[in-house]
Protein backbone atom coordinates (compact mmCIF):
# COMPACT_ATOMS: atom_id res chain seq x y z
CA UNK A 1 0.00 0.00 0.00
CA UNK A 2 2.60 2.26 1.05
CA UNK A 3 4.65 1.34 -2.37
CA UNK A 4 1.50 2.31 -4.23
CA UNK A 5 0.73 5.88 -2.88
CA UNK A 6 4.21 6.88 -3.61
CA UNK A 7 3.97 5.65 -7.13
CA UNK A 8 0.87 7.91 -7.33
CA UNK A 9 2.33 10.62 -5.94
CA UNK A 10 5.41 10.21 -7.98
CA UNK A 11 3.21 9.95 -10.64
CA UNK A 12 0.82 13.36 -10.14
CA UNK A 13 4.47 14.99 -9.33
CA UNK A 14 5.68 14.57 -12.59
CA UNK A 15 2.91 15.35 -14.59
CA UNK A 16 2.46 18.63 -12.86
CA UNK A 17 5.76 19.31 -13.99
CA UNK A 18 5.75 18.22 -17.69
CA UNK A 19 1.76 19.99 -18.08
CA UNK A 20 3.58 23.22 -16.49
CA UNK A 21 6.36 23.12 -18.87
CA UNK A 22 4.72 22.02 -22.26
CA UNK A 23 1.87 24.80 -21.32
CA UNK A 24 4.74 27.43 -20.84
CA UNK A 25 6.41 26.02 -23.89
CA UNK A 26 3.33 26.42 -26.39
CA UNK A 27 2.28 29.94 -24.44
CA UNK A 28 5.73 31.51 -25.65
CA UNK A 29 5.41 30.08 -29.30
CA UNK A 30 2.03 30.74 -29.48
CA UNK A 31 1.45 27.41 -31.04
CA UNK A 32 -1.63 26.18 -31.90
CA UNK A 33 -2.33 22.85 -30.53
CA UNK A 34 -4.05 20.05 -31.98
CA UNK A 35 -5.89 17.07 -30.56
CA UNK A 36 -2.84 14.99 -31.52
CA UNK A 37 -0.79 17.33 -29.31
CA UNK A 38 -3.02 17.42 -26.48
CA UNK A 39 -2.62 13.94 -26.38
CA UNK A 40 1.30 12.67 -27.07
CA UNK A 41 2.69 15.55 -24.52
CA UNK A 42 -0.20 15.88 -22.37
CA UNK A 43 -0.94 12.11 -22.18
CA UNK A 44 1.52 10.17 -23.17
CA UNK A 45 4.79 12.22 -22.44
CA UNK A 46 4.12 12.21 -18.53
CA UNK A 47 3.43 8.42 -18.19
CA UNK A 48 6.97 7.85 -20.30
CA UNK A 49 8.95 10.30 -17.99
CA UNK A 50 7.00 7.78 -15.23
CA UNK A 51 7.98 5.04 -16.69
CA UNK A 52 11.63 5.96 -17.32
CA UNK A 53 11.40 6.88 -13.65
CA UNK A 54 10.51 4.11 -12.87
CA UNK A 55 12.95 1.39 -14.64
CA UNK A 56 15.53 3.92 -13.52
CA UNK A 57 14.98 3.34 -9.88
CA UNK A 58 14.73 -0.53 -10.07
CA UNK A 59 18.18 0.00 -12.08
CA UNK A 60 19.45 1.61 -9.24
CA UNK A 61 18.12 -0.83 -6.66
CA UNK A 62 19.78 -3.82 -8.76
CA UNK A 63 23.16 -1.97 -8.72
CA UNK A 64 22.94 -1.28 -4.76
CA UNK A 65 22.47 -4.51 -3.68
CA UNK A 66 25.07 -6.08 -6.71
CA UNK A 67 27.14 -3.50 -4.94
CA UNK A 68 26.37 -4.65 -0.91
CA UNK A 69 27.08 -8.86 -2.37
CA UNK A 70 30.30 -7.43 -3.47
CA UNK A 71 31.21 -5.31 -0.24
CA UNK A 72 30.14 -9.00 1.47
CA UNK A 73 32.26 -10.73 -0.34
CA UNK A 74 35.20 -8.44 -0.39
CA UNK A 75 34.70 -8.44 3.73
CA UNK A 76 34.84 -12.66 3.62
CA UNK A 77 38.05 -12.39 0.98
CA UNK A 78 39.85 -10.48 3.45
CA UNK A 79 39.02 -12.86 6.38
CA UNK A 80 39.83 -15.56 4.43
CA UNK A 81 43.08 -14.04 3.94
CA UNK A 82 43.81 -13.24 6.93
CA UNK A 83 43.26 -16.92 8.07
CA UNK A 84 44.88 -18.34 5.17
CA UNK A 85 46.96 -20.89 7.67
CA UNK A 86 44.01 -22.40 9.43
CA UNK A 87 43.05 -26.33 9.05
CA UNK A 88 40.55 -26.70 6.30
CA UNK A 89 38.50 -28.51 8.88
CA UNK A 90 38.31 -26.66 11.68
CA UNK A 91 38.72 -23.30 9.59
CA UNK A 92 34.87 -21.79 9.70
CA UNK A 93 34.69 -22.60 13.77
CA UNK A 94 37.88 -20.16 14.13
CA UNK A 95 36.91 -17.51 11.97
CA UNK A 96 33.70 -16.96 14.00
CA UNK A 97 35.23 -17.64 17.12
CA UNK A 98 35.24 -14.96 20.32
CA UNK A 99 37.42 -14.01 23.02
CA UNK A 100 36.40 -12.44 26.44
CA UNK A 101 37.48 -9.01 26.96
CA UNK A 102 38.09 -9.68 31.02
CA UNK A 103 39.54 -5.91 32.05
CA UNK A 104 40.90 -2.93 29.63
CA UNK A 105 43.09 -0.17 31.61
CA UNK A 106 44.62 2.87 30.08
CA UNK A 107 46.16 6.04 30.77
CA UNK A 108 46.46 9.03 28.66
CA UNK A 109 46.05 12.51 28.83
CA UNK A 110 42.17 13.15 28.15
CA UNK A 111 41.71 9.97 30.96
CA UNK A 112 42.48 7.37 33.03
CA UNK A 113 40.06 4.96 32.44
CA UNK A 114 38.05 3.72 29.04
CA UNK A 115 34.66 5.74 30.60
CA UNK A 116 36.84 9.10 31.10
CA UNK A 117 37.97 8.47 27.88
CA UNK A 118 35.14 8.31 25.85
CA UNK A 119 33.21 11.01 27.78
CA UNK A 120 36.05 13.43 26.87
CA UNK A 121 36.25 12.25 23.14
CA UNK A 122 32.29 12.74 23.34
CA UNK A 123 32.87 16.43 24.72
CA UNK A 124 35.52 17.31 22.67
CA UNK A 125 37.66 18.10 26.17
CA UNK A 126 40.56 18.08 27.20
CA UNK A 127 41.87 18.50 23.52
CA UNK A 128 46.03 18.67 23.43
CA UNK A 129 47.22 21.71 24.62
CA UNK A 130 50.43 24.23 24.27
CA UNK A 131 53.03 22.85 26.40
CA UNK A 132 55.00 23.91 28.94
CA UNK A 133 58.25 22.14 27.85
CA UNK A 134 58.38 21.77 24.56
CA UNK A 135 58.93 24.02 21.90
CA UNK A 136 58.86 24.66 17.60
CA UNK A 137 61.50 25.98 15.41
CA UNK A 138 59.50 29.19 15.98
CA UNK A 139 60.34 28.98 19.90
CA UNK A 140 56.39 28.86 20.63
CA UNK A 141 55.27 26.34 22.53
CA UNK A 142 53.64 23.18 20.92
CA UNK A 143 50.28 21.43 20.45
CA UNK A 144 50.47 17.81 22.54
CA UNK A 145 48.42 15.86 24.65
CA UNK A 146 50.61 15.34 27.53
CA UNK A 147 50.03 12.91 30.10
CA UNK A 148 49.82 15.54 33.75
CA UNK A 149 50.77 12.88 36.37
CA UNK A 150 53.79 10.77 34.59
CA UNK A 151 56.54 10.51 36.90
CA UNK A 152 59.41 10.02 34.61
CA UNK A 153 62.11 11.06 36.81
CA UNK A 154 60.94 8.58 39.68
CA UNK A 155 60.96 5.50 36.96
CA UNK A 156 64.38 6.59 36.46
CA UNK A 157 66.05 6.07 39.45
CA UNK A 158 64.06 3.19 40.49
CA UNK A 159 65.44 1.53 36.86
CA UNK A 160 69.06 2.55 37.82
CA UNK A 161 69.90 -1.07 38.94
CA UNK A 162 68.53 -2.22 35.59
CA UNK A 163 70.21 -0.18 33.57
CA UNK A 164 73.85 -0.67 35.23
CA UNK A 165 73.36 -4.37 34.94
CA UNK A 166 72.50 -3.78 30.87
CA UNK A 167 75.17 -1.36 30.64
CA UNK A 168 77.70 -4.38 32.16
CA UNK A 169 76.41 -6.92 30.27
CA UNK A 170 76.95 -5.39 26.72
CA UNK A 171 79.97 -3.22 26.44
CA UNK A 172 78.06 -1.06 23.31
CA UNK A 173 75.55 -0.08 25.51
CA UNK A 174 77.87 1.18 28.23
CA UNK A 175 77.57 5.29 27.66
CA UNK A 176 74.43 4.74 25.57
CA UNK A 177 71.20 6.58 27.32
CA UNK A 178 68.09 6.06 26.46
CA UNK A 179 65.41 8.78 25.20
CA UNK A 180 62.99 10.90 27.27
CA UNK A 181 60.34 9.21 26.12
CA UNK A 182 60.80 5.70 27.08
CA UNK A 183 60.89 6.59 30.65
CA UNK A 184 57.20 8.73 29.73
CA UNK A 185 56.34 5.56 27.63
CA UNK A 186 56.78 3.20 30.56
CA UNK A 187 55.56 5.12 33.60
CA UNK A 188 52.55 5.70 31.53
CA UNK A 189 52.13 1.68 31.10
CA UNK A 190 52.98 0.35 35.06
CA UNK A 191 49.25 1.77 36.45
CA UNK A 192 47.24 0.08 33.43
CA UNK A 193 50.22 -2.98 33.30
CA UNK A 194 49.65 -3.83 37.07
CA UNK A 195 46.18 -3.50 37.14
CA UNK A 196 45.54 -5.67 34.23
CA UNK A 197 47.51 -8.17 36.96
CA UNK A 198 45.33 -7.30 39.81
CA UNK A 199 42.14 -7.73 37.36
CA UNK A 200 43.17 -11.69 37.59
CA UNK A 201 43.06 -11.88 41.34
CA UNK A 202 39.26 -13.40 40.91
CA UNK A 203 41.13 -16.75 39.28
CA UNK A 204 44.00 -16.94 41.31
CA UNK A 205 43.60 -20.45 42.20
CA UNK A 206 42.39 -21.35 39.06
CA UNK A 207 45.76 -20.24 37.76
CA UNK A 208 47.57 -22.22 40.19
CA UNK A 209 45.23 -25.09 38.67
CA UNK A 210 46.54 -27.57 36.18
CA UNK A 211 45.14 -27.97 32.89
CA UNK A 212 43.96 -31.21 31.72
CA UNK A 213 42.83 -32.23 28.73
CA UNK A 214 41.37 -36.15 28.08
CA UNK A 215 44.12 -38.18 27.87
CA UNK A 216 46.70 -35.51 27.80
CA UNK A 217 49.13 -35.08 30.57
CA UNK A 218 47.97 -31.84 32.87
CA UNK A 219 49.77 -28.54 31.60
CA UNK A 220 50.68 -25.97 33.82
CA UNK A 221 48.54 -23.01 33.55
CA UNK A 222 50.40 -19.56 33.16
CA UNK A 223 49.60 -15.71 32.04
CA UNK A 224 50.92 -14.79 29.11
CA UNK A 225 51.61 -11.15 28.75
CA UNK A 226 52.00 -9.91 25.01
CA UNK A 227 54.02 -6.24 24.90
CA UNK A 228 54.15 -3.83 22.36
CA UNK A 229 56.98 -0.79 22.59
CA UNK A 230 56.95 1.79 19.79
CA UNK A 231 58.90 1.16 16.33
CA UNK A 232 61.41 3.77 17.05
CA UNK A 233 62.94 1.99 20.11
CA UNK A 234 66.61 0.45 19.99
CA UNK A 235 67.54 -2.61 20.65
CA UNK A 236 69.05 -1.12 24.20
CA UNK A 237 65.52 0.74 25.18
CA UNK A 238 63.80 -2.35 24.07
CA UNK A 239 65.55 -3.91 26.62
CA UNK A 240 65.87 -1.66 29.21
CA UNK A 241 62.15 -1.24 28.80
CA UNK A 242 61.61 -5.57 28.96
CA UNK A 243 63.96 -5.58 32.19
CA UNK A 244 61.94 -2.58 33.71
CA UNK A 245 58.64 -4.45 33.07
CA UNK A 246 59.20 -8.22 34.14
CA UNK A 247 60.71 -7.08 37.49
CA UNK A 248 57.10 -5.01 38.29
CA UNK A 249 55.42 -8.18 36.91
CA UNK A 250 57.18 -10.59 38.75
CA UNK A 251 56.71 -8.47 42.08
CA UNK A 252 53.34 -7.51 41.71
CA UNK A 253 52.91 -11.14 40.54
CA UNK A 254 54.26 -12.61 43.63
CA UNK A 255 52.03 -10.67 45.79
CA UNK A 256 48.97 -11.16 43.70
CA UNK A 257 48.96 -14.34 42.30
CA UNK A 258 51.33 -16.26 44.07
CA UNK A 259 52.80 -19.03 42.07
CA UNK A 260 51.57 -18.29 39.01
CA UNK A 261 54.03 -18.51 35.99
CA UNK A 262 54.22 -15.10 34.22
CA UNK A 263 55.46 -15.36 30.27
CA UNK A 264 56.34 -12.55 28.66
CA UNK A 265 56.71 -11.66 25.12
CA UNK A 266 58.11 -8.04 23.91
CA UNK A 267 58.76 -6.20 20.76
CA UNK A 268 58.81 -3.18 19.21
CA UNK A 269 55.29 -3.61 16.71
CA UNK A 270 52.85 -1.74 15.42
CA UNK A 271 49.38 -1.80 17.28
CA UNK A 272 47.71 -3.49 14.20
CA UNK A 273 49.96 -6.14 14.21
CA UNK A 274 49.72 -6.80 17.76
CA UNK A 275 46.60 -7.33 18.21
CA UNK A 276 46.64 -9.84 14.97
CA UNK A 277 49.43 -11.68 17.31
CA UNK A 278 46.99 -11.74 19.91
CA UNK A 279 44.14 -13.16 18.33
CA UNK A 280 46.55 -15.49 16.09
CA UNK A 281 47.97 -16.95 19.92
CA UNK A 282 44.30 -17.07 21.18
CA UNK A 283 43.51 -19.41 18.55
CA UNK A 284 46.35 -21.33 18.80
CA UNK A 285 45.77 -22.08 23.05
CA UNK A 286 42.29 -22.43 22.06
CA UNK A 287 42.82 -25.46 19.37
CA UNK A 288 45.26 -26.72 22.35
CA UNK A 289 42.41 -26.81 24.36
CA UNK A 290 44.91 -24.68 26.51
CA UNK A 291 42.52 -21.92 28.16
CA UNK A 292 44.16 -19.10 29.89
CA UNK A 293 44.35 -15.25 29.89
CA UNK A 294 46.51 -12.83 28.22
CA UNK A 295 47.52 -9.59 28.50
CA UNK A 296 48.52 -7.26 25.55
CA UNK A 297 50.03 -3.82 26.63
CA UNK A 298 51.01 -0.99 24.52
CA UNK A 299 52.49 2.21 25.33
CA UNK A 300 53.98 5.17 23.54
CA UNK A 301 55.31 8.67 24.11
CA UNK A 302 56.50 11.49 21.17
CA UNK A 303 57.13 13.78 23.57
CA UNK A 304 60.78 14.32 23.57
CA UNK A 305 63.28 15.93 21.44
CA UNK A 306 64.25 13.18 19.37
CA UNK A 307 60.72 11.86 18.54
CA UNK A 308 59.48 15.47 17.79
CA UNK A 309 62.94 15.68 15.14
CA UNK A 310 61.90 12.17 13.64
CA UNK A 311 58.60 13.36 13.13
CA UNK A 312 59.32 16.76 11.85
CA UNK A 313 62.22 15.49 9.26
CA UNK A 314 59.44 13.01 8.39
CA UNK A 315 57.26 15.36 7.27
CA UNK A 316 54.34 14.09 9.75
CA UNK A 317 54.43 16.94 12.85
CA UNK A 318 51.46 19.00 13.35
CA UNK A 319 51.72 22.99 12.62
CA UNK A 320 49.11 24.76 12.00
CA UNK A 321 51.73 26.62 8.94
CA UNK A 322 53.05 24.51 7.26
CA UNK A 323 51.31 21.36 8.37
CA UNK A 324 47.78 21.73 9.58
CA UNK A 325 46.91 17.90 8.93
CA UNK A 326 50.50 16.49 10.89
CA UNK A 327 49.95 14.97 13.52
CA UNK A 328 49.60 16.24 17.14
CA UNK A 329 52.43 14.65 19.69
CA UNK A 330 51.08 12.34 22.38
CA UNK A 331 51.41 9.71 25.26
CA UNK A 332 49.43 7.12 26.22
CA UNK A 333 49.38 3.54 27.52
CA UNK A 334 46.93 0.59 27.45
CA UNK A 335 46.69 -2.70 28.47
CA UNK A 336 43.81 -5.58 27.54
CA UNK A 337 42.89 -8.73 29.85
CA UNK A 338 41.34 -11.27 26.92
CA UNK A 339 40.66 -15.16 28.03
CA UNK A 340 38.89 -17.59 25.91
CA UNK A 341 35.24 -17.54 25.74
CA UNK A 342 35.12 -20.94 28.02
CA UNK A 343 36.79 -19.09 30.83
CA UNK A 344 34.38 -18.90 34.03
CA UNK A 345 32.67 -15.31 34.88
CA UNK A 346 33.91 -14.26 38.29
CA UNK A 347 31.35 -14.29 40.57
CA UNK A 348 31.05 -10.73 41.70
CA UNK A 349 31.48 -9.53 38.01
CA UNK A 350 27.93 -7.38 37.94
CA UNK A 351 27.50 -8.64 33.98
CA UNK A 352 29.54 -11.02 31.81
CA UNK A 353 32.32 -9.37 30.04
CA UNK A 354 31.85 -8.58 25.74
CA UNK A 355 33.40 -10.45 23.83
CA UNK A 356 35.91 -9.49 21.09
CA UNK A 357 35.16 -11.10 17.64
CA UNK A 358 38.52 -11.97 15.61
CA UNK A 359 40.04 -8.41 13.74
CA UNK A 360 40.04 -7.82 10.08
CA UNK A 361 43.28 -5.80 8.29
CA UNK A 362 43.79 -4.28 5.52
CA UNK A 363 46.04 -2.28 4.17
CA UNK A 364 45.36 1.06 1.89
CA UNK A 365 47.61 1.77 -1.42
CA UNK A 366 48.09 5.08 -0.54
CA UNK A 367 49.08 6.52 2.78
CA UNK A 368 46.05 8.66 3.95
CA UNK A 369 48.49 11.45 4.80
CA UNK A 370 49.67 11.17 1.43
CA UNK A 371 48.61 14.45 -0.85
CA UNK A 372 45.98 14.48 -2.99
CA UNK A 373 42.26 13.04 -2.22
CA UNK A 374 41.95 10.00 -1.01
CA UNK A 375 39.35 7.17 -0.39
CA UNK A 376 37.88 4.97 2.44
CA UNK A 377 37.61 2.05 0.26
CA UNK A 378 39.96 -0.24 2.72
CA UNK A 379 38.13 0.97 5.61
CA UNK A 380 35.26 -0.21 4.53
CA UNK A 381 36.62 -3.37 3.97
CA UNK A 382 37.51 -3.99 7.21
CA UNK A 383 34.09 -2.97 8.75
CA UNK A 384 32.42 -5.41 6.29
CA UNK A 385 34.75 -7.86 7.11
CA UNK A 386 34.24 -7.55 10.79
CA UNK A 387 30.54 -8.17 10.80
CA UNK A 388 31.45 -11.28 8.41
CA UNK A 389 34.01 -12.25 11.29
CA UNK A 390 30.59 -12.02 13.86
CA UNK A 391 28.15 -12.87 11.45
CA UNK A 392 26.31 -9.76 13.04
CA UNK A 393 23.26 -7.66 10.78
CA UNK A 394 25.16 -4.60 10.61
CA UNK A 395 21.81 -3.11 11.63
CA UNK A 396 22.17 -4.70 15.01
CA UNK A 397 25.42 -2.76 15.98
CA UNK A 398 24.43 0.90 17.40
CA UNK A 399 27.79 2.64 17.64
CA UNK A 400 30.88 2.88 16.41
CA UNK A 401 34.38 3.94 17.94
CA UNK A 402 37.61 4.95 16.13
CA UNK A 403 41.26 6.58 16.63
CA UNK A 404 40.57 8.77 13.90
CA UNK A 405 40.90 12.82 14.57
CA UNK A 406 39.33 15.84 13.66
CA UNK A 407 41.88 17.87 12.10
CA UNK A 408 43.12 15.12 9.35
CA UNK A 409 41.53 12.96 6.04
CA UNK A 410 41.64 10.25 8.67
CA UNK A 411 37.62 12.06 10.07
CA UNK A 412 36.59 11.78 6.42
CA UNK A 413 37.53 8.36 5.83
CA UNK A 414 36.03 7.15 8.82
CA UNK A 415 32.46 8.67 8.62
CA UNK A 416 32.19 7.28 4.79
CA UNK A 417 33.05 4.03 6.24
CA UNK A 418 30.59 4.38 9.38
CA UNK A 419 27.53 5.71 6.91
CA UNK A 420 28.50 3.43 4.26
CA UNK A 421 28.25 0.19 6.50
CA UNK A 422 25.76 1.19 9.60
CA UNK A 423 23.99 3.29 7.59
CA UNK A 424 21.12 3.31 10.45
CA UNK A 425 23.50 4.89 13.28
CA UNK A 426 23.88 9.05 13.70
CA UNK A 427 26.72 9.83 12.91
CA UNK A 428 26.52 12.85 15.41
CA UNK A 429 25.88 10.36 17.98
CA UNK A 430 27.03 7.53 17.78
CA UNK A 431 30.27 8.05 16.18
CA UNK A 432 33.24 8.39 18.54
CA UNK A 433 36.61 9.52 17.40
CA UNK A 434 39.46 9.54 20.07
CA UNK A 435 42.21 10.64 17.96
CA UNK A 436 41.17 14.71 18.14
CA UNK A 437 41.63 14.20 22.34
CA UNK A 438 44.95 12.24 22.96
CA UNK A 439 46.97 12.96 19.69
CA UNK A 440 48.97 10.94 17.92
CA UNK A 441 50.00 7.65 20.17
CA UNK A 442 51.23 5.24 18.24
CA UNK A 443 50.55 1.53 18.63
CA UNK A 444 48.48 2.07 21.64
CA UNK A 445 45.75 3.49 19.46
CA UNK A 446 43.99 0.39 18.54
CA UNK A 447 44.03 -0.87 22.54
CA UNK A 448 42.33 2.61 23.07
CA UNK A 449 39.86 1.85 20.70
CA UNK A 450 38.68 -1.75 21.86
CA UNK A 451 38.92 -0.61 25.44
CA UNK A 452 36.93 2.59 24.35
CA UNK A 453 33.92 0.23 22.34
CA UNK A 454 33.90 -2.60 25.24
CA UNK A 455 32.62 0.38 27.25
CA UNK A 456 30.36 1.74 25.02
CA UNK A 457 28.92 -1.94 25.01
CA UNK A 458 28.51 -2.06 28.78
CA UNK A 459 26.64 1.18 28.38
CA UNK A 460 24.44 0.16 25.39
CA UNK A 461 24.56 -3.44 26.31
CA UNK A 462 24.28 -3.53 22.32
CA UNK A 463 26.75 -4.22 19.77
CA UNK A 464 30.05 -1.49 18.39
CA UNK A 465 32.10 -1.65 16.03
CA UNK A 466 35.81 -0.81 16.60
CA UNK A 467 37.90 0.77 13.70
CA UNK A 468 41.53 1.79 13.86
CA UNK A 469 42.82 3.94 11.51
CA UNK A 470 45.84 5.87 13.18
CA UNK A 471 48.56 4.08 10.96
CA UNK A 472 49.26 5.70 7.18
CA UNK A 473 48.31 2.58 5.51
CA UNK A 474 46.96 -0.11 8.11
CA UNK A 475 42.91 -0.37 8.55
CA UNK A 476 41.97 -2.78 11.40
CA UNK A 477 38.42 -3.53 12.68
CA UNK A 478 37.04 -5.92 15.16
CA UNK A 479 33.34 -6.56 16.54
CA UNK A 480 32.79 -5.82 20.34
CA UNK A 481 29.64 -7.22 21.68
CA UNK A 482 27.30 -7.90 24.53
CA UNK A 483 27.91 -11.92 25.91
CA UNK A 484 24.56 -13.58 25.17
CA UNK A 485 22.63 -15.36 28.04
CA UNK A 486 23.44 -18.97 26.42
CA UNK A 487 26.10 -18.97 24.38
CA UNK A 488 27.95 -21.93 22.09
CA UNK A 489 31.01 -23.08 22.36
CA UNK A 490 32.96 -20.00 20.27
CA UNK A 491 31.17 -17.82 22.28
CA UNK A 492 28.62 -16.61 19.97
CA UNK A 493 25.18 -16.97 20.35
CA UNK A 494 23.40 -20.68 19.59
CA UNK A 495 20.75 -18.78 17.30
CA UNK A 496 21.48 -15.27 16.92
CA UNK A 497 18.30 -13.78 14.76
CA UNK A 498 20.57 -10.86 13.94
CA UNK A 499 23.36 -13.28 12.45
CA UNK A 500 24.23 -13.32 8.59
CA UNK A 501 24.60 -16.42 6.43
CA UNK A 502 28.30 -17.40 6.08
């Protein structure tokens, strides 16, 4: 019925239009019509406009949805892809499977928690600010988003054991000293680092627990911590940094979860690529039947001489001159508490942690900060690919969060990609971008992001969509959503009425 009063009205619409303009039309030639006129452009030239109309519009409708079974199919190419190495037979289990998202901690300068976070990248405040230290070519002071309560100087000289004992062991390190920012970079990540630890005091004894599996001989459990530094570290800060972090593990470990076995695993990587370790060593404990939590940290800091030079000579650092799209300097640190979906709910957890569907990457052709215009075509991808990942209706996910900024092609690219694949959301609304409140930080960015959506899915209790775009060329997206009531074994939902055909 509904279709049928809009044809009508379509209908009336454009005759109205064509009898006003062949009426006009004769009036100013002062024709004199005949009966055969009054009929062909009276009579028959408004119902073939209509009809034209018509045909046009079920053209268009055709194309659209040729054009959504391709954007489906590019999403389940680049999952494939990106699972190229799984088992033929067990390969459609994994690429649907989930992961708990147990605790996400962060610190950076617009907040210290995922909540602050996203209520300041909501109101726009605290945005990064002239600083007191730091200064341009120009000798004003610059735009960063500096971290207020990082205590640098005390890291230092409680490191100073660690550092003689690198300096001792490898004679090319003995006058080397390492950068400002890795001592920002790392007090930034002990708060979120150690309470990622405490978060696992509900399953201390579990941890203590061995695993056994059939007829397999019992495994020791352990928590496996998964570090990222930034890619501009040397070998020496890398491993400066590594000593500095196992020995506040290994304390706060002793006093929290007493014998527990603490691995860890550290190297300078991008956030994209961290994450895609991650998820590619969740699988791997998960075929194992191996089930126990890991942590993946992150933490980065530009603000310091050096980094500001790299990033200048690079072309890359914000001024509002000569370079009102660089990017702004920041700090920030993150750290993630995932477990397999199997792994118990603690009991005084007030609702069930989301869960964290597998990531999809791509990688753009051009770098967005590249000159010229450029497209959100990869972006896209990845948000398609992401919904494949949790066979979710992308009508079913209300919000979406990103790194992206304000100031940069990065805030085009990622409302084309959040209209173009949740068309229903506002963009307004309930489109978060992070980036234009704590600057340019790195590999953390990603971290921010998941820890940023998880909490927007607490809030909602309804699906988001996470989307990292704070690399030149790397587009990474992952589903965040609510645990069901009864859920399967991969931690999605037994029926899901939202879920897509795969």
């Amino acid at each position: 019925m509904n279709r049928l009063v809009k044809g009508v009205a379509l209908f009336v619409l454009i005759a109205c239009v064509v009898w006003v303009l062949v009426l006009w039309r004769w009036q100013a030639t002062s024709r004199d019509m005949s009966i055969e006129d009054i009929v062909l452009y009276l009579g028959l030239l408004p119902l073939t406009v209509f009809a034209v109309a018509i045909a046009g519009a079920w053209a268009w409708r055709g194309a659209s949805g040729r054009a959504a079974e391709r954007s489906v199919a590019r999403a389940a190419s680049v999952t494939t892809a990106r699972e190229s190495g799984v088992a033929s037979g067990t390969d459609e289990a994994e690429r649907h499977r989930a992961v708990q998202l147990l605790a996400a901690h962060v610190a950076t300068a617009a907040g210290a928690s995922p909540s602050e976070l996203l209520s300041a990248a909501r109101e726009g405040s605290p945005r990064p600010q002239l600083d007191t230290e730091l200064r341009g070519d120009d000798g004003m002071p610059m735009l960063t988003a500096r971290i207020a309560d990082v205590d640098a100087s005390r890291l230092e000289e409680e490191a100073a054991e660690h550092l003689m004992a690198l300096r001792a062991a490898q004679a090319e390190w003995a006058q080397v000293e390492p950068d400002d920012t890795v001592w920002r970079a790392l007090a930034a990540l002990e708060q979120p680092l150690l309470s990622a630890l405490d978060a696992l005091l509900p399953w201390a004894e579990l941890l203590t627990t061995p695993l056994k599996h059939g007829d397999e001989p019992a495994a020791e459990r352990s928590v496996r911590v998964l570090l990222g530094w930034p890619l501009g570290w040397s070998e020496f800060e890398q491993a400066l940094a590594r000593a500095v972090v196992t020995g506040w593990l290994t304390e706060r470990g002793g006093a929290v979860l007493p014998g527990v076995r603490i691995a860890v695993n550290a190297q300078a990587i991008g956030g994209e690529e961290l994450l895609l370790q991650a998820d590619a060593l969740m699988q791997t404990l998960s075929r194992a039947h191996h089930d126990e939590p890991l942590i993946v940290a992150a933490c980065h800091s530009s603000l310091g001489e050096r980094a500001l030079e790299t990033m200048d000579r690079d072309g890359v650092l914000y001024d509002a001159q000569r370079r009102p799209k660089g990017r702004m300097p920041g700090e920030a640190a993150a750290a993630l508490v995932l477990a397999g979906a199997a792994w118990p709910v603690a009991d005084e957890a007030d609702t069930p942690p989301p869960l964290l569907h597998r990531p999809a990457l791509a990688r753009r052709d051009k770098s967005i900060e590249a000159p010229g215009r450029v497209g959100a075509q990869m972006a896209q991808e990845v948000c398609a690919a992401a919904l494949v990942a949790g066979t979710l209706d992308p009508a079913a996910v209300t919000a979406l969060v990103s790194d992206a900024d304000q100031h940069t092609d990065r805030a085009a690219e990622c409302f084309i990609a959040a209209t173009e694949t949740l068309p229903q959301i506002d963009a307004a609304t309930d489109v978060v971008v992070l980036g234009h409140v704590t600057g340019a930080v790195g590999g953390v960015a990603p971290l921010l992001v998941i820890a940023c959506a998880a909490e927007q899915v607490r809030a909602k209790e309804a699906p988001c969509l996470a989307l990292a775009l704070g690399d030149p060329f790397q587009r990474l997206a992952l589903l965040v959503r609510p645990r069901p009531p009864a859920s399967g074994e991969n931690g999605n939902p037994a029926a899901a009425p939202s879920s897509l055909p795969v």
